[in-house]
C-alpha atoms as a PDB file:
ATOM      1  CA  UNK A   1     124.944  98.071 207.137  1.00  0.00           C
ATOM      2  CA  UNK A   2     126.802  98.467 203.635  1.00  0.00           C
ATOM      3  CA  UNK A   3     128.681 102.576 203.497  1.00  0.00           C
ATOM      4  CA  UNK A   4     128.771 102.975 199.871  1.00  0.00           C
ATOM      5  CA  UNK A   5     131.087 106.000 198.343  1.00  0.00           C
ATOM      6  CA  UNK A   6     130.088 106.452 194.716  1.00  0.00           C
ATOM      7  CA  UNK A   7     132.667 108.670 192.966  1.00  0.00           C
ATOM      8  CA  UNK A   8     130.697 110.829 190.860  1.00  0.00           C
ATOM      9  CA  UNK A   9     131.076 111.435 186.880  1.00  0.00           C
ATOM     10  CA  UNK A  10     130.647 115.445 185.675  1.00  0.00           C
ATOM     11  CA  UNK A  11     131.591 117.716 183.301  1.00  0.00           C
ATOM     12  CA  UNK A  12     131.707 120.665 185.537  1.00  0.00           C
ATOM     13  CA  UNK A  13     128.503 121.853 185.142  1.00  0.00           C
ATOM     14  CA  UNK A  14     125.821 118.415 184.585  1.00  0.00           C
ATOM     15  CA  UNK A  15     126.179 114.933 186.376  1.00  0.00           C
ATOM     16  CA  UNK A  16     126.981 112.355 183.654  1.00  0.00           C
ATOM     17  CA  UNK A  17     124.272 109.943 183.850  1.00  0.00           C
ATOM     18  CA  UNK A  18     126.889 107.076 184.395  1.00  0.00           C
ATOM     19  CA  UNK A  19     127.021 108.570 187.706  1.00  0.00           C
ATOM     20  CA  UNK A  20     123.193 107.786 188.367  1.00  0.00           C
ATOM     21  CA  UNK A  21     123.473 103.886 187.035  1.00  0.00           C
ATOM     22  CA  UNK A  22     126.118 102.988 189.073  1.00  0.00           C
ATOM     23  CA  UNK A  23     123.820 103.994 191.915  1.00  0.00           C
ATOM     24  CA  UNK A  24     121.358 101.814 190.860  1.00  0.00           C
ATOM     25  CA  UNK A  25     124.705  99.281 191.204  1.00  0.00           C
ATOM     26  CA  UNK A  26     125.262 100.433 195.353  1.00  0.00           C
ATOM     27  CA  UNK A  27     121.706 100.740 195.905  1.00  0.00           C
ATOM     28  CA  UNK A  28     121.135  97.031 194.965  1.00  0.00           C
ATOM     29  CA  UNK A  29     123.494  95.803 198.073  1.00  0.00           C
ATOM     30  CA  UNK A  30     121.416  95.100 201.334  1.00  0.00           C
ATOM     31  CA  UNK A  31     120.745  98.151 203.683  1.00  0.00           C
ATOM     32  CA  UNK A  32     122.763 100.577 201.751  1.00  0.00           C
ATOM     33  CA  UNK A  33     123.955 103.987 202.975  1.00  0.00           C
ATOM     34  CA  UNK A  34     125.257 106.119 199.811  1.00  0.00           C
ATOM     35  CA  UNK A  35     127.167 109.256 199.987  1.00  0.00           C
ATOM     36  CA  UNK A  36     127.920 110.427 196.637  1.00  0.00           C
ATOM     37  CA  UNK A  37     131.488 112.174 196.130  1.00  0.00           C
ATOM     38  CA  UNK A  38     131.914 115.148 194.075  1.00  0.00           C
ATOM     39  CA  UNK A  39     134.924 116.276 193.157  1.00  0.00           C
ATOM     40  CA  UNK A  40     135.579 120.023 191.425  1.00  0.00           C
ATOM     41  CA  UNK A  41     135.836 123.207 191.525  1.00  0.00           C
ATOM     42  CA  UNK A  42     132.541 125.608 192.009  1.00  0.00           C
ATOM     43  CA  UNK A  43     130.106 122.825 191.821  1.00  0.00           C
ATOM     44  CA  UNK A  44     127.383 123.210 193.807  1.00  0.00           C
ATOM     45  CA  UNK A  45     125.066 122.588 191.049  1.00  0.00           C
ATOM     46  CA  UNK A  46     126.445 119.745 190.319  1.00  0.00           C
ATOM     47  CA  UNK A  47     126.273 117.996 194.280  1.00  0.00           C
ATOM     48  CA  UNK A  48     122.679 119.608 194.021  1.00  0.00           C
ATOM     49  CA  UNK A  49     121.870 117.353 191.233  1.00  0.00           C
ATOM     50  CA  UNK A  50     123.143 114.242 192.664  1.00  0.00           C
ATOM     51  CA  UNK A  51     120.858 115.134 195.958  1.00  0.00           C
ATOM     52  CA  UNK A  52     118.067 114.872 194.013  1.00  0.00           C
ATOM     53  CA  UNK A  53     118.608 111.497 192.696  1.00  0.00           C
ATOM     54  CA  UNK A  54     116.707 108.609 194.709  1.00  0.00           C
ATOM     55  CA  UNK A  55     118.912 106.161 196.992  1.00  0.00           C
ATOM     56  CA  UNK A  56     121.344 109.062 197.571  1.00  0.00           C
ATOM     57  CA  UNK A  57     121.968 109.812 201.738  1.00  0.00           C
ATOM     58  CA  UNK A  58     124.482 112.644 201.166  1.00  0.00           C
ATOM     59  CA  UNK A  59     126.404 114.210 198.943  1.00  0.00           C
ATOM     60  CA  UNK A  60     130.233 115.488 199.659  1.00  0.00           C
ATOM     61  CA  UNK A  61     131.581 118.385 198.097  1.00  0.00           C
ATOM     62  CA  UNK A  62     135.131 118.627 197.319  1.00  0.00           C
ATOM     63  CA  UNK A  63     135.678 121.913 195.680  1.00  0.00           C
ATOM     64  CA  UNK A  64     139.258 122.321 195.038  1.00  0.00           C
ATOM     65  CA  UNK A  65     140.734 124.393 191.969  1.00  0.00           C
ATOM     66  CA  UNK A  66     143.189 121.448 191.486  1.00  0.00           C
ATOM     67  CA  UNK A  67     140.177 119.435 191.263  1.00  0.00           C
ATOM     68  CA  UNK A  68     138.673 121.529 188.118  1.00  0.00           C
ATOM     69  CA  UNK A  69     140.313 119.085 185.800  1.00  0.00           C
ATOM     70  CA  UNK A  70     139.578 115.314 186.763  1.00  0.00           C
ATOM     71  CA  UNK A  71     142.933 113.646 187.092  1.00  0.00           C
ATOM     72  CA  UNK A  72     143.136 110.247 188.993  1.00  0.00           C
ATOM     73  CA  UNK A  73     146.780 111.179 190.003  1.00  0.00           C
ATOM     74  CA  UNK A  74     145.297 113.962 192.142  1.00  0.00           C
ATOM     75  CA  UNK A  75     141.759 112.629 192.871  1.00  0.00           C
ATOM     76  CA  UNK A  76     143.345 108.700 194.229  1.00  0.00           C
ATOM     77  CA  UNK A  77     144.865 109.677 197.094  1.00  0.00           C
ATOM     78  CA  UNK A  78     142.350 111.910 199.042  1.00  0.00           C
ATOM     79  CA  UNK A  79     139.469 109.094 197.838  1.00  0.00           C
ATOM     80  CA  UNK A  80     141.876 106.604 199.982  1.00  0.00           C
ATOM     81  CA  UNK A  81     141.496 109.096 202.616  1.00  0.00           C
ATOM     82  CA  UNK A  82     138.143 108.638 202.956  1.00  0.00           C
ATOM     83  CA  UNK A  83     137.560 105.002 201.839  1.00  0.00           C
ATOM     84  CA  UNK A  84     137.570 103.503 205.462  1.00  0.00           C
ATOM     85  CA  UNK A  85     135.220 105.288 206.525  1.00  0.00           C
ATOM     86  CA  UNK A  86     132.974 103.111 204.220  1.00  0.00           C
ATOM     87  CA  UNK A  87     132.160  99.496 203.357  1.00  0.00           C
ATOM     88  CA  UNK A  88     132.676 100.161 199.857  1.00  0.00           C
ATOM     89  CA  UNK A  89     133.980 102.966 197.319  1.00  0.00           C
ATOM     90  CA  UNK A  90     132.315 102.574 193.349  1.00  0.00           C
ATOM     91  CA  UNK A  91     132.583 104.815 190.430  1.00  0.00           C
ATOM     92  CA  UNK A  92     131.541 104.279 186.963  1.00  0.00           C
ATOM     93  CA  UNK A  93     133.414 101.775 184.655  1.00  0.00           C
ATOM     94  CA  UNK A  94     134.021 104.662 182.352  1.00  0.00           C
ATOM     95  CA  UNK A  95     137.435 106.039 181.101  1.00  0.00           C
ATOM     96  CA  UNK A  96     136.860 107.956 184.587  1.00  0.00           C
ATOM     97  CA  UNK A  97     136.400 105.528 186.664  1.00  0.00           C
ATOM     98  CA  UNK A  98     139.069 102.917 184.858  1.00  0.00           C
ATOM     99  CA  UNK A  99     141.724 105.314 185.334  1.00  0.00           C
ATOM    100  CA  UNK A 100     140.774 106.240 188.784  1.00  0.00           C
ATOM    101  CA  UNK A 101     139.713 103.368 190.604  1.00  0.00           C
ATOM    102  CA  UNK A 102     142.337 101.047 190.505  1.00  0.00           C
ATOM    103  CA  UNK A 103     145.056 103.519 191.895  1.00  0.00           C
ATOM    104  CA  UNK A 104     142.408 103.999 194.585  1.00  0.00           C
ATOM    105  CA  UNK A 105     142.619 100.040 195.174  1.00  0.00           C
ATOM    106  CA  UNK A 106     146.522 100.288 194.620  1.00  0.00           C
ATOM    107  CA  UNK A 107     146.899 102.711 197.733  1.00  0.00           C
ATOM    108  CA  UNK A 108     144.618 100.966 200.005  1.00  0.00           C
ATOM    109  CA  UNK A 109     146.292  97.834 199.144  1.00  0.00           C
ATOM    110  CA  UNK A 110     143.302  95.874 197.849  1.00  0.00           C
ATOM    111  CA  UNK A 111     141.717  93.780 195.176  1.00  0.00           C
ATOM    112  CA  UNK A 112     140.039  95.848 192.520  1.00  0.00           C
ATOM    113  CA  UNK A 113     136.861  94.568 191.038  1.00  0.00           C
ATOM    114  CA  UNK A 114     135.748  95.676 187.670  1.00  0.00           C
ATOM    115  CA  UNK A 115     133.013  95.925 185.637  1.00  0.00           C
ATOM    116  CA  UNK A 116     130.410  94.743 187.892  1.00  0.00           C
ATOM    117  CA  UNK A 117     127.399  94.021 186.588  1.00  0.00           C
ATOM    118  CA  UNK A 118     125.602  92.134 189.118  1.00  0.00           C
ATOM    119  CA  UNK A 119     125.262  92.299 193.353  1.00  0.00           C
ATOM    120  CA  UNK A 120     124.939  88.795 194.836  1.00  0.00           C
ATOM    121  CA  UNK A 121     125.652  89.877 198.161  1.00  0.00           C
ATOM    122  CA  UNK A 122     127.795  92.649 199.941  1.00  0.00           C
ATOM    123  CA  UNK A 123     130.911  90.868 198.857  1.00  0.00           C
ATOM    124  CA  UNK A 124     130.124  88.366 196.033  1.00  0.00           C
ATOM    125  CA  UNK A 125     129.816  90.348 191.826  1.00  0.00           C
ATOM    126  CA  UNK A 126     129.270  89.218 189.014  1.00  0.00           C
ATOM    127  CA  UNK A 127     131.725  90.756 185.713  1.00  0.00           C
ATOM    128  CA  UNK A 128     132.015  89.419 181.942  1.00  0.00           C
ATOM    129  CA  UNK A 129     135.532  88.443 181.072  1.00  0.00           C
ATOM    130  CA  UNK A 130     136.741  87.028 177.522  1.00  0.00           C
ATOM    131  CA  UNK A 131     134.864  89.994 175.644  1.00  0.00           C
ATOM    132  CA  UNK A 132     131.707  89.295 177.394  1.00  0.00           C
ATOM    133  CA  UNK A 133     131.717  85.458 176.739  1.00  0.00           C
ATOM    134  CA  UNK A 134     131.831  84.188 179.897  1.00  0.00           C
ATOM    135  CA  UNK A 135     130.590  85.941 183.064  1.00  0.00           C
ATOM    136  CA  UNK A 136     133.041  85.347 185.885  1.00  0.00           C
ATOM    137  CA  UNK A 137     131.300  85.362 190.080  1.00  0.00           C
ATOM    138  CA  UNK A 138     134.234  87.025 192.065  1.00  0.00           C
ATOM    139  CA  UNK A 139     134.417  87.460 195.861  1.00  0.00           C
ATOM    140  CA  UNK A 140     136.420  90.128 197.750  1.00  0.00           C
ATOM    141  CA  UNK A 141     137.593  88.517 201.326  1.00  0.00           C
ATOM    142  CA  UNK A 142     139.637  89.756 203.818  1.00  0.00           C
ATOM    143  CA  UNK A 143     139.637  93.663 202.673  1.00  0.00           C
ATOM    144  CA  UNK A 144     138.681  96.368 204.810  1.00  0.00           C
ATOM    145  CA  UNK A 145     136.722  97.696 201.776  1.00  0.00           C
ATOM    146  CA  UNK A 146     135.632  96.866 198.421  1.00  0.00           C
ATOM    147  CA  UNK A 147     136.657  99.223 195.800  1.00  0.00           C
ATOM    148  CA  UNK A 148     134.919  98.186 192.457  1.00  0.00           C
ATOM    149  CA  UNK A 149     133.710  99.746 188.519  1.00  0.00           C
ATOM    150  CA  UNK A 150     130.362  99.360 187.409  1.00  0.00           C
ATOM    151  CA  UNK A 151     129.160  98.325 184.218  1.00  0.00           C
ATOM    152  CA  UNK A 152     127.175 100.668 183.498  1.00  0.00           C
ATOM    153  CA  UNK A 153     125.541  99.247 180.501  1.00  0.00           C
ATOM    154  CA  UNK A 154     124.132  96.576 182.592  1.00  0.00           C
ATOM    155  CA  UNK A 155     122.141  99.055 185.219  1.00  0.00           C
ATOM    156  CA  UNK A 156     119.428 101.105 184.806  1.00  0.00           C
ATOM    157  CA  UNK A 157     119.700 105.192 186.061  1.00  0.00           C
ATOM    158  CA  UNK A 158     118.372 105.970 189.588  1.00  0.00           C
ATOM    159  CA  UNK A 159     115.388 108.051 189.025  1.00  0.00           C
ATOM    160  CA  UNK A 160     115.108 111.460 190.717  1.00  0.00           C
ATOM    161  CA  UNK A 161     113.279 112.060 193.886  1.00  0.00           C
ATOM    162  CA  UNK A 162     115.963 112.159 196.598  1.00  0.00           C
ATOM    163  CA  UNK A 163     116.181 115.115 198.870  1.00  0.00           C
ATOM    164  CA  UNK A 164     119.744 114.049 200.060  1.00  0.00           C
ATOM    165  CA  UNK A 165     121.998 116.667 202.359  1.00  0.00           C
ATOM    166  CA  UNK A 166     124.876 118.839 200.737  1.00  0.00           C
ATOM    167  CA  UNK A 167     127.924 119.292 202.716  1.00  0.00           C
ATOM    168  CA  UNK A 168     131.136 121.107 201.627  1.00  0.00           C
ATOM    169  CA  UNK A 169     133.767 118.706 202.807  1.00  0.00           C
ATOM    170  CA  UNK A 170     136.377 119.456 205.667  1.00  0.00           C
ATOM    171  CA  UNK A 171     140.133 119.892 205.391  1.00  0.00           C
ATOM    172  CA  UNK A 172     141.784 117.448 203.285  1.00  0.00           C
ATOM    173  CA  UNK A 173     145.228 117.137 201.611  1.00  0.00           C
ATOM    174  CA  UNK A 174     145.418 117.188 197.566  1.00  0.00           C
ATOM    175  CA  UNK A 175     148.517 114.804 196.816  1.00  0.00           C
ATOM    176  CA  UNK A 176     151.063 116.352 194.937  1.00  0.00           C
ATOM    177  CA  UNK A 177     151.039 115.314 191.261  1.00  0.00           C
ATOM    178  CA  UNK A 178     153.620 115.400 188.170  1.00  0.00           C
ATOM    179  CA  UNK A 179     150.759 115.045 185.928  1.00  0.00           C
ATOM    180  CA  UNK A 180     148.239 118.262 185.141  1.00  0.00           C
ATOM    181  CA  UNK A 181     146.455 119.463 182.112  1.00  0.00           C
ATOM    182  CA  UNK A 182     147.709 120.607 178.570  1.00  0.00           C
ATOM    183  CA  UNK A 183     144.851 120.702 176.574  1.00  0.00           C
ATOM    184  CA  UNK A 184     140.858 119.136 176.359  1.00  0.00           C
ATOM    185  CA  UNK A 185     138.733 118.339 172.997  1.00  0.00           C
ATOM    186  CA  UNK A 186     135.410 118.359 173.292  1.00  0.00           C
ATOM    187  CA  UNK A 187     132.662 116.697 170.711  1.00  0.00           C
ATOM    188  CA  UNK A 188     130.952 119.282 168.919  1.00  0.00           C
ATOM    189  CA  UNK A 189     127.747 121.339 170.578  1.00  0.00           C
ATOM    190  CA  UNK A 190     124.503 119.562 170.495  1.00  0.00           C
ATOM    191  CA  UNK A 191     125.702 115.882 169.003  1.00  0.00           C
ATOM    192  CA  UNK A 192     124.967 113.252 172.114  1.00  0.00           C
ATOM    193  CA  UNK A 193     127.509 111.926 174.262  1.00  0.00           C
ATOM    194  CA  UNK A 194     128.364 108.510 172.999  1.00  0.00           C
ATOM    195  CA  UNK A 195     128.609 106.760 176.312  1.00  0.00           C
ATOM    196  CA  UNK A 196     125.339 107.898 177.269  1.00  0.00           C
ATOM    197  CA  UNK A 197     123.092 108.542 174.220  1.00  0.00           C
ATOM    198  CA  UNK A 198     119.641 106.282 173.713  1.00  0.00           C
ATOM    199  CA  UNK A 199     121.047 106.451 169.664  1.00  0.00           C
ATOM    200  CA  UNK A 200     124.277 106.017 167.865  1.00  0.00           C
ATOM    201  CA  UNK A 201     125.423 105.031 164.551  1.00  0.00           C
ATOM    202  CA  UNK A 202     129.077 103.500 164.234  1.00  0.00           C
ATOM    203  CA  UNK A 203     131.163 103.230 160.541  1.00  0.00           C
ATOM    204  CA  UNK A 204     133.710 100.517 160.152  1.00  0.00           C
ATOM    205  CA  UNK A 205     136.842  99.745 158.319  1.00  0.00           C
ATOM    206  CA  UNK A 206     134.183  99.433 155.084  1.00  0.00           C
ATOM    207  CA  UNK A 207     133.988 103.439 155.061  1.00  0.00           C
ATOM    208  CA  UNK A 208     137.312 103.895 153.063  1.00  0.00           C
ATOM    209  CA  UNK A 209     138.556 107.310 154.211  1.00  0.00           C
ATOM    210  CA  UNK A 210     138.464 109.470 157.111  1.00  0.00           C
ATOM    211  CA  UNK A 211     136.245 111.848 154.560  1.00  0.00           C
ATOM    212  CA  UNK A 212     133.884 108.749 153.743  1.00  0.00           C
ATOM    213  CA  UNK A 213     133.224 108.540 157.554  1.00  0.00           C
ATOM    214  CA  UNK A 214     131.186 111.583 156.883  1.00  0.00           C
ATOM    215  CA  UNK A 215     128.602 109.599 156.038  1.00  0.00           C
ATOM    216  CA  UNK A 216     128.264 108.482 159.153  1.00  0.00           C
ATOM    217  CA  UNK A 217     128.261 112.027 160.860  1.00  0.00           C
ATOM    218  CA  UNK A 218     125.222 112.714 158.277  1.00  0.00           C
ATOM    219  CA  UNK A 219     123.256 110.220 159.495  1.00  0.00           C
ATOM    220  CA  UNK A 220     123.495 110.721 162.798  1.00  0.00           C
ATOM    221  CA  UNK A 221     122.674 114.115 162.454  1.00  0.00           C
ATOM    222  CA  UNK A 222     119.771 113.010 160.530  1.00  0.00           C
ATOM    223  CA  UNK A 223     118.507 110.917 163.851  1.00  0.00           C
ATOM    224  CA  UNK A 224     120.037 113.185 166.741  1.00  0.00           C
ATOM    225  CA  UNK A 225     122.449 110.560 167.555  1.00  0.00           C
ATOM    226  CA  UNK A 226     125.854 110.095 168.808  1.00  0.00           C
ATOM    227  CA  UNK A 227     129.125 108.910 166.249  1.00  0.00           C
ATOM    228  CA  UNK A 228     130.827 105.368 166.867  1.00  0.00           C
ATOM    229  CA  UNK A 229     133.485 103.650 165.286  1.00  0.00           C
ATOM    230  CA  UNK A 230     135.300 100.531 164.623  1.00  0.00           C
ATOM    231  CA  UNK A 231     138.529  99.579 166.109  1.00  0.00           C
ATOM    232  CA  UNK A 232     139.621  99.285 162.649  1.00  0.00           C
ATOM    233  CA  UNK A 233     138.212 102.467 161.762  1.00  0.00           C
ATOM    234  CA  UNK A 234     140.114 104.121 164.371  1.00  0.00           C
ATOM    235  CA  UNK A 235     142.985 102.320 163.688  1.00  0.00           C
ATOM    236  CA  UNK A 236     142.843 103.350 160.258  1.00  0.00           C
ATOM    237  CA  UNK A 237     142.580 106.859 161.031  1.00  0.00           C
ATOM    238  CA  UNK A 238     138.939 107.232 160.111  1.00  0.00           C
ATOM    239  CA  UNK A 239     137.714 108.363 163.512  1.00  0.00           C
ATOM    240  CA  UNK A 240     139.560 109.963 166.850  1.00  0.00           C
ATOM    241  CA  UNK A 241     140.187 106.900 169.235  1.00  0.00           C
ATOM    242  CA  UNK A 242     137.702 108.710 171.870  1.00  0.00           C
ATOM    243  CA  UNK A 243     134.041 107.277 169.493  1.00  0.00           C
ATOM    244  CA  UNK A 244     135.725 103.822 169.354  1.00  0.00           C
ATOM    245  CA  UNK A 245     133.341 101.398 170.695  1.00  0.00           C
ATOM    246  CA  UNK A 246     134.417  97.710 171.914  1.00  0.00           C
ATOM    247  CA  UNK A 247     136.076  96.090 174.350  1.00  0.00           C
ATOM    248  CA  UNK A 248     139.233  98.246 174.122  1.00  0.00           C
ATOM    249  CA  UNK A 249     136.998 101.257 173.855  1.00  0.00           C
ATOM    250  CA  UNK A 250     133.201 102.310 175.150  1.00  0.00           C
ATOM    251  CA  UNK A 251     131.134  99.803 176.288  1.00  0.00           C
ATOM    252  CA  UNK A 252     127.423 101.159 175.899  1.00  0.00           C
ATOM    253  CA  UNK A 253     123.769 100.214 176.111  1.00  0.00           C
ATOM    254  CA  UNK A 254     121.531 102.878 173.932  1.00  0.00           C
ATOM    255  CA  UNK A 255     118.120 102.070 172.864  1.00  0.00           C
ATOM    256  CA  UNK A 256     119.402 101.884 168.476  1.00  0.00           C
ATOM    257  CA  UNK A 257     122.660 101.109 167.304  1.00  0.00           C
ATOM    258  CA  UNK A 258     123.311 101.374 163.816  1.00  0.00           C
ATOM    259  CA  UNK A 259     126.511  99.587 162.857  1.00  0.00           C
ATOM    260  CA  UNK A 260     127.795 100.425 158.980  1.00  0.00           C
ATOM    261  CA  UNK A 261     129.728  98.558 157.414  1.00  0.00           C
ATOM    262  CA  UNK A 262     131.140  97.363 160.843  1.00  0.00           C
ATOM    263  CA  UNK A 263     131.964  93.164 160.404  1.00  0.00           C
ATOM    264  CA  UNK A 264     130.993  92.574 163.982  1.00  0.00           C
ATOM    265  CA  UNK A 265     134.415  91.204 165.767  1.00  0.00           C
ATOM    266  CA  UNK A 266     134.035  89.672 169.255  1.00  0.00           C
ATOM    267  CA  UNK A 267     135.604  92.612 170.402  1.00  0.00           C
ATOM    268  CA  UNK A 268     133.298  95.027 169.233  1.00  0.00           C
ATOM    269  CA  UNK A 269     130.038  93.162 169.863  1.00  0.00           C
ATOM    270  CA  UNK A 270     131.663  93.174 173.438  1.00  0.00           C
ATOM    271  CA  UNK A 271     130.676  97.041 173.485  1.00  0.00           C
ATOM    272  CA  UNK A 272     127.240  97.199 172.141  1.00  0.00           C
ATOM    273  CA  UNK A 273     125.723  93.582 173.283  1.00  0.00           C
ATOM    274  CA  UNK A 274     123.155  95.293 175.973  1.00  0.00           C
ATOM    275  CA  UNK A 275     121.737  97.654 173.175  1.00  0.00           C
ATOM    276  CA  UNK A 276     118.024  97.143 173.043  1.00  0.00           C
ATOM    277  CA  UNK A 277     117.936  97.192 168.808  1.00  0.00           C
ATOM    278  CA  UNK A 278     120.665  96.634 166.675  1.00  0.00           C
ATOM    279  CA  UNK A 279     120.802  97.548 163.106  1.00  0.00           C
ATOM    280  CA  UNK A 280     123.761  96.475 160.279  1.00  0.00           C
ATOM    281  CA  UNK A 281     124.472  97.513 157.070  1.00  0.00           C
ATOM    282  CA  UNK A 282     126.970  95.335 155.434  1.00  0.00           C
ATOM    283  CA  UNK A 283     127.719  94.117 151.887  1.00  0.00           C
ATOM    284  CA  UNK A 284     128.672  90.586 153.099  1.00  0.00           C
ATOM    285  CA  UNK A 285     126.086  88.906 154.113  1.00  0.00           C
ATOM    286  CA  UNK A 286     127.985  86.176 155.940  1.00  0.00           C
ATOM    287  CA  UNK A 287     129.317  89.156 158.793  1.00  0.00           C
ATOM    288  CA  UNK A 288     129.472  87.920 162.210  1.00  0.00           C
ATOM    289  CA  UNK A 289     127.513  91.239 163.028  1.00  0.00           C
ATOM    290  CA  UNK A 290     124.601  90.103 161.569  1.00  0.00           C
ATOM    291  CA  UNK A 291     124.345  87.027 164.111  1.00  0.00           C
ATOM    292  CA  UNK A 292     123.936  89.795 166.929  1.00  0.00           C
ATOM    293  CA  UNK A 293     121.769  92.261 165.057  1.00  0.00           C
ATOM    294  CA  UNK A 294     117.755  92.525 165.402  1.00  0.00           C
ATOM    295  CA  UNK A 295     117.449  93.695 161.741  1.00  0.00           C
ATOM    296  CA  UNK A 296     120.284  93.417 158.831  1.00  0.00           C
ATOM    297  CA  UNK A 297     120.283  95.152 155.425  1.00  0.00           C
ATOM    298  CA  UNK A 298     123.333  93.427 152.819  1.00  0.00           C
ATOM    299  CA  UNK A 299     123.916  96.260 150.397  1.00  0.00           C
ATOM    300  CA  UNK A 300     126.061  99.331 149.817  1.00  0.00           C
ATOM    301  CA  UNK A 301     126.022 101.426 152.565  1.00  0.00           C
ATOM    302  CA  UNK A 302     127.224 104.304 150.194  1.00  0.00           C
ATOM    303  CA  UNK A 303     123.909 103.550 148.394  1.00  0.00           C
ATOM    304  CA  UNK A 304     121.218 102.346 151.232  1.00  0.00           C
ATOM    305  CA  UNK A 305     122.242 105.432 153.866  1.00  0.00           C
ATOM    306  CA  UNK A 306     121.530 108.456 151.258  1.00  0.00           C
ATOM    307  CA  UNK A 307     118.355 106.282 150.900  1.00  0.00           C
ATOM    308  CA  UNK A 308     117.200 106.210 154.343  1.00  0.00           C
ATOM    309  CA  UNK A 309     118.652 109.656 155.065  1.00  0.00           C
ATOM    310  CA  UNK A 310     115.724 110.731 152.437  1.00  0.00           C
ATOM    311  CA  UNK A 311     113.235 108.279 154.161  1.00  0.00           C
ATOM    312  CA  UNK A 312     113.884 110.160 157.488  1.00  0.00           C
ATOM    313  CA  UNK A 313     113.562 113.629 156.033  1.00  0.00           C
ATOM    314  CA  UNK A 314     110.672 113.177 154.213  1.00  0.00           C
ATOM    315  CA  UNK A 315     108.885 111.464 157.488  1.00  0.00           C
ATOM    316  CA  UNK A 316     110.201 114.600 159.461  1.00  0.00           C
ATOM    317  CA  UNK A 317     108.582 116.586 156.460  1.00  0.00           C
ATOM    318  CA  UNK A 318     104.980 114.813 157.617  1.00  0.00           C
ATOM    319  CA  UNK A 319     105.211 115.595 161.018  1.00  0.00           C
END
């Protein structure tokens, strides 16, 4: 029997859908019990949502004030708590879950595994290394438990239909922490979540100007998707380090991605290889992101967006 503890992703208010993928992850290991762990403060809705979601047993509710704010410094050490009590402990490969797990691992005093995508067996993954190039089978022996980050581009979401229990969790310590809260930016209301939306449309380097980025803003308005970026963009001060997309950045999987002016680096194409369609828009035809992309367009893209932006207005127009 596999105990699975699957550290759930929220904003407060809504499970993140990473949460329900890397569920698909622990539901794929043989005879799995999953409790899912949510941490917070006045919650409920959010443990009610992760009861609905198929594969889950139970759901643990750890409403804390000093858990409003998700900090790994304070959320580690009661996780290591409770991690024996299980076979293993999983959480989203997000910038939650990277921060979080491995001083979960570092307290219990075992191996981390990251970005799993793949369950051979109870103890045997699969992960990419070398920017997705080579995908590396690791085994975890002689650990009481296997703490681990799942790729979540790689699994589907669990589909609803559970009717798992709720239960407020018992007494537990909150470790003492130097680190706490100053201030949080949020994206804008109604644009998409770029680790989670089925569209987004990234600008590169090629843009110019953090006011030529625009562009890309516009058109992703234009399709109700989410805003990427470039390394080099970011780099270059084009776009806040949070929409960069790569291996250093977001790793995603949405249905379109529309890359502009975006040269297609090894590090980049890391981040975006499980998207279902892929779309560039480059003025050198000889890119490297073309090689990767399921339809290219060499051209201006300060000329060929404000063309399709009209396309797409004028189809909306039909409809």
């Amino acid at each position: 029997m596999n105990k699975v503890l699957l550290i759930a992703e929220h904003d407060g208010r809504h499970l993140n859908s990473s949460t329900a993928k890397a569920l698909s992850c622990a539901a794929a290991l043989e005879h799995a019990q999953i409790t899912v762990a949510v941490f917070g403060h006045d919650v409920s809705g959010v443990g009610e949502e992760a009861a609905r979601l198929a594969g889950v047993e139970r759901v643990q509710l750890f409403d804390d004030p000093g858990f409003a704010m998700p900090l790994a410094a304070a959320l580690a050490s009661v996780i290591a708590a409770q991690a024996l009590q299980y076979t293993h402990v999983f959480a989203p490969s997000t910038t939650f879950g990277k921060d979080l797990m491995p001083r979960v691992a570092a307290l219990l005093d075992v191996p981390a595994v990251s970005d799993i995508m793949a369950v051979e067996s109870a103890r045997r993954f699969r992960r990419p290394i070398y920017a997705g190039n080579v995908v590396l089978t690791v085994e975890v022996v002689d650990a009481p438990v296997v703490v681990g980050t799942v790729r979540t581009a790689s699994f589907e979401a669990a589909p609803a239909g559970g009717q798992a229990s709720v239960e407020k969790a018992g007494v537990f310590l909150r470790g003492v922490t130097h680190s706490r809260v100053i201030s949080q930016a949020q994206a804008p209301e109604g644009r998409p979540d770029l680790q989670t939306a089925r569209r987004v449309v990234s600008g590169g380097r090629a843009l110019g100007s953090a006011e030529k980025f625009q562009l890309v803003h516009d058109l992703a308005d234009a399709l109700g998707a989410a805003v990427g970026a470039s390394r080099a963009a970011v780099d270059a001060g084009y776009a806040p380090n949070q929409l960069q997309v790569g291996q250093t950045g977001k790793v995603i999987a949405p249905d379109l991605y529309i890359a502009l002016g975006i040269s297609g680096a090894i590090q980049h194409l890391t981040g975006i290889k499980d998207a279902r369609t892929i779309v560039a828009i480059n003025t050198d035809s000889e890119a490297p992101i073309f090689e990767s992309a399921d339809y290219g367009l060499v051209g201006d893209i300060f000329e060929l967006v404000p063309q399709l932006q009209v396309l797409l207005q004028s189809r909306a127009g039909r409809q």
